[in-house]
Protein backbone atom coordinates (compact mmCIF):
# COMPACT_ATOMS: atom_id res chain seq x y z
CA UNK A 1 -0.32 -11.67 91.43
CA UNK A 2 2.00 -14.47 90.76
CA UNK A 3 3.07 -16.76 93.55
CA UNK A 4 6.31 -18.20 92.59
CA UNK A 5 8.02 -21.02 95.16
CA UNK A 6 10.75 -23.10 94.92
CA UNK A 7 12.23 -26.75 96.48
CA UNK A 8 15.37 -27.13 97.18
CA UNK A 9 17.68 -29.84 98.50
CA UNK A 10 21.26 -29.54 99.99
CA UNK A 11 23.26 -32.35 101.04
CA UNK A 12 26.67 -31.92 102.98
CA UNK A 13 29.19 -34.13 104.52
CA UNK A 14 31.01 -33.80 107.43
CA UNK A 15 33.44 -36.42 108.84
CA UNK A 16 35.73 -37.38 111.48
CA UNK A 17 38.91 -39.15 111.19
CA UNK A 18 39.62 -39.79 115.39
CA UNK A 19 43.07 -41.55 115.98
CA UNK A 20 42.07 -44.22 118.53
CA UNK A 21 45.33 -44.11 120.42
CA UNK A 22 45.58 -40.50 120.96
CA UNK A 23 42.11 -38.88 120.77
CA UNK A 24 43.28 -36.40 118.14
CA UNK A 25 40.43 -35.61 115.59
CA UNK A 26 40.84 -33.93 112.15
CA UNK A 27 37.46 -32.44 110.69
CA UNK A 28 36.37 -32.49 106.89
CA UNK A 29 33.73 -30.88 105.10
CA UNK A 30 32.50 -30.96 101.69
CA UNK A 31 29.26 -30.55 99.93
CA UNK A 32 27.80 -33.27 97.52
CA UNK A 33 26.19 -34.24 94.68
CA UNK A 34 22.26 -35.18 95.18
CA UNK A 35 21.82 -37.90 92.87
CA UNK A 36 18.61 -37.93 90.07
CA UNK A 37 17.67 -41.40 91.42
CA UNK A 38 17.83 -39.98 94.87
CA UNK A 39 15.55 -37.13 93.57
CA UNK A 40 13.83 -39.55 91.28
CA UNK A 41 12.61 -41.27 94.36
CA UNK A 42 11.71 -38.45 96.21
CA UNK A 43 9.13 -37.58 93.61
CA UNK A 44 7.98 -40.58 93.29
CA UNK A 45 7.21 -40.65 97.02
CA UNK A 46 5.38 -37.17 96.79
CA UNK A 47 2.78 -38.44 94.13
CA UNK A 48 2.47 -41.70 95.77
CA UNK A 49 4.14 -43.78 92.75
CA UNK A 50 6.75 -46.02 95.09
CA UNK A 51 4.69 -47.78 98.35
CA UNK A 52 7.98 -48.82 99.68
CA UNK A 53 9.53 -46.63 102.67
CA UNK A 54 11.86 -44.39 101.38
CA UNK A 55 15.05 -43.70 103.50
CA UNK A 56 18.36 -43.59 103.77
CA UNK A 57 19.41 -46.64 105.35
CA UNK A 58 23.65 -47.28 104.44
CA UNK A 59 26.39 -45.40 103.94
CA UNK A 60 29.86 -46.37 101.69
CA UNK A 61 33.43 -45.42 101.46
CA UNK A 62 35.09 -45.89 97.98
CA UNK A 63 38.47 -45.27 96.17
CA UNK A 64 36.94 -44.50 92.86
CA UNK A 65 38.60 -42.38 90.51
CA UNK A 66 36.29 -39.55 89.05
CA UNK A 67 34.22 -36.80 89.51
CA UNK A 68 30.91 -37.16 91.08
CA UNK A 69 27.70 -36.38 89.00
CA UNK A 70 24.26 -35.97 89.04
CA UNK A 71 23.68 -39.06 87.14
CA UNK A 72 25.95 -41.38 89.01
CA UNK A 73 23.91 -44.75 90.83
CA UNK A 74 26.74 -46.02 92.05
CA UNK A 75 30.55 -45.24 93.43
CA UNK A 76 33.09 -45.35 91.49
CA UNK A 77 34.45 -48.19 93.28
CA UNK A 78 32.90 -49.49 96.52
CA UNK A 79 35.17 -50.35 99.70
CA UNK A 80 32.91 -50.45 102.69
CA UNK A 81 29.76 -50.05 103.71
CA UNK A 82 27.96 -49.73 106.96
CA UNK A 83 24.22 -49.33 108.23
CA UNK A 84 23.34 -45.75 109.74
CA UNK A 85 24.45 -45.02 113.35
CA UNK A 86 21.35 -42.66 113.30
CA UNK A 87 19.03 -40.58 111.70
CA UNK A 88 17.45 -37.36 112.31
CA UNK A 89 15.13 -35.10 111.21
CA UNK A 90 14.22 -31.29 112.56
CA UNK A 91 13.07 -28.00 110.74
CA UNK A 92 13.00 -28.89 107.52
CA UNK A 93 16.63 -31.04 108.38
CA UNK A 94 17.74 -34.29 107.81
CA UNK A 95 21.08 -35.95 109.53
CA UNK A 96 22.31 -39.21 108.42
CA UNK A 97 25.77 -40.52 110.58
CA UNK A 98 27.47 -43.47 109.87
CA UNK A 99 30.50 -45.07 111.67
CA UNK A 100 33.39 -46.72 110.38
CA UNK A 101 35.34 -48.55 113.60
CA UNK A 102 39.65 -48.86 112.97
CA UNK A 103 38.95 -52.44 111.35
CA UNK A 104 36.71 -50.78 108.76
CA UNK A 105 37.50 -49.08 105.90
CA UNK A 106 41.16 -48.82 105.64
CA UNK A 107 43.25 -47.23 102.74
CA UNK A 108 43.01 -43.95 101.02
CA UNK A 109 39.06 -42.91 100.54
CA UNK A 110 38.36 -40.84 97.76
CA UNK A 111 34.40 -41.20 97.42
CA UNK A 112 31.44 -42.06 99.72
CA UNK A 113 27.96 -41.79 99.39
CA UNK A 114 24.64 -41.97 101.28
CA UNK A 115 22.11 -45.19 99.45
CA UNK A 116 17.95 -46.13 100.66
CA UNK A 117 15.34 -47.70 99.56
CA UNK A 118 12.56 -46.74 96.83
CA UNK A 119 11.09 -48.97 94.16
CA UNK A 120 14.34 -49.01 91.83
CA UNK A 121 16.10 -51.07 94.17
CA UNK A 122 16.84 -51.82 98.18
CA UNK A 123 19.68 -50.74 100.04
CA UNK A 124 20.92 -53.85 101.69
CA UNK A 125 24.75 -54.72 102.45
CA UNK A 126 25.77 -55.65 99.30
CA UNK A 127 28.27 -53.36 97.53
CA UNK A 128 26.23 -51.04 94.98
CA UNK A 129 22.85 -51.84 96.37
CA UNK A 130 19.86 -49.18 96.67
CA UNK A 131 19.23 -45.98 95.10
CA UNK A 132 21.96 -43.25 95.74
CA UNK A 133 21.11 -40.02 97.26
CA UNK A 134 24.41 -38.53 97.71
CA UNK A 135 27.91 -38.75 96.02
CA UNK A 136 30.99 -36.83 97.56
CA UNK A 137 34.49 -36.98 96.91
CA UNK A 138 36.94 -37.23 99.49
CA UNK A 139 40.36 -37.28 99.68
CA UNK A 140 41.26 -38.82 103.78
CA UNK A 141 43.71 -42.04 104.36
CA UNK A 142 42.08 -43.78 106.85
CA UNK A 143 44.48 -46.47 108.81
CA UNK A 144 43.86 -49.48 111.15
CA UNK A 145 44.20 -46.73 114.06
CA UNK A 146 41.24 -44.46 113.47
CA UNK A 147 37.88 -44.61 113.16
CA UNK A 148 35.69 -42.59 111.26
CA UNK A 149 32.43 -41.39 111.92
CA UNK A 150 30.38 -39.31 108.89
CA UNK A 151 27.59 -37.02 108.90
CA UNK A 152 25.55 -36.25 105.78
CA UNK A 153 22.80 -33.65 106.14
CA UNK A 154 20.13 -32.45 103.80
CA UNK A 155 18.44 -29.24 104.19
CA UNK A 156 15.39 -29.43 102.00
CA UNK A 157 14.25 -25.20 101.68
């Protein structure tokens, strides 16, 4: 008898846009890209190949033109980027949220993505740093009266 099992991983994003003045909230969701370095990494963590931590540690807005791939490492074009409010992790779950105050991130948002750590490169503040695990497009204006706060979850089955 053959014993056939698969892995695999689902990222989605969910995000806020809150208008700081009046409380009102309007909800977005959209599934995304898992990037091959993201993956890369992940593999290289399972047969102990990277000794660095691996996690997801930033995440960025952008206003990139193009269609998010498999292959990307980067956004299209990087506008903010922000250390994780918190992270997560239950049944086979992990949540990333980030958190974009009214100061932050301002104009019309058409990317954002999820970058960590691994042996390719660190995830630091610096535009374009660290290994990209997710890539989503977007399409929110975000103005100097909301904030935004972001949720990416991967459900690894």
């Amino acid at each position: 008898m053959k014993v056939k099992e698969g892995l695999s991983i689902h990222g989605h994003w969910d995000l806020w846009l809150r208008n700081i003045h009046t409380g009102e909230v309007k909800h977005y969701e959209k599934d995304n890209v898992f990037c091959n370095v993201g993956k890369n990494a992940i593999a290289d963590q399972l047969a102990n190949q990277d000794s660095s931590t691996l996690s997801i540690t930033y995440v960025a807005t952008g206003t990139g033109a193009g269609t998010p791939s498999a292959s990307n490492v980067k956004l299209f074009t990087e506008l903010a980027r922000n250390t994780n409010a918190s992270n997560t992790t239950a049944n086979n779950v992990a949540t990333i949220k980030g958190y974009f105050n009214s100061g932050e991130s301002n104009g019309v948002l058409t990317e954002m993505g999820a970058f960590g750590d691994g042996s390719a490169s660190t995830a630091s503040a610096s535009a374009d740093s660290g290994i990209m695990f997710s890539h989503v497009s977007i399409d929110i204006t975000k103005t100097s009266s909301e904030d935004l706060t972001c949720q990416f979850t991967i459900t690894i089955t």
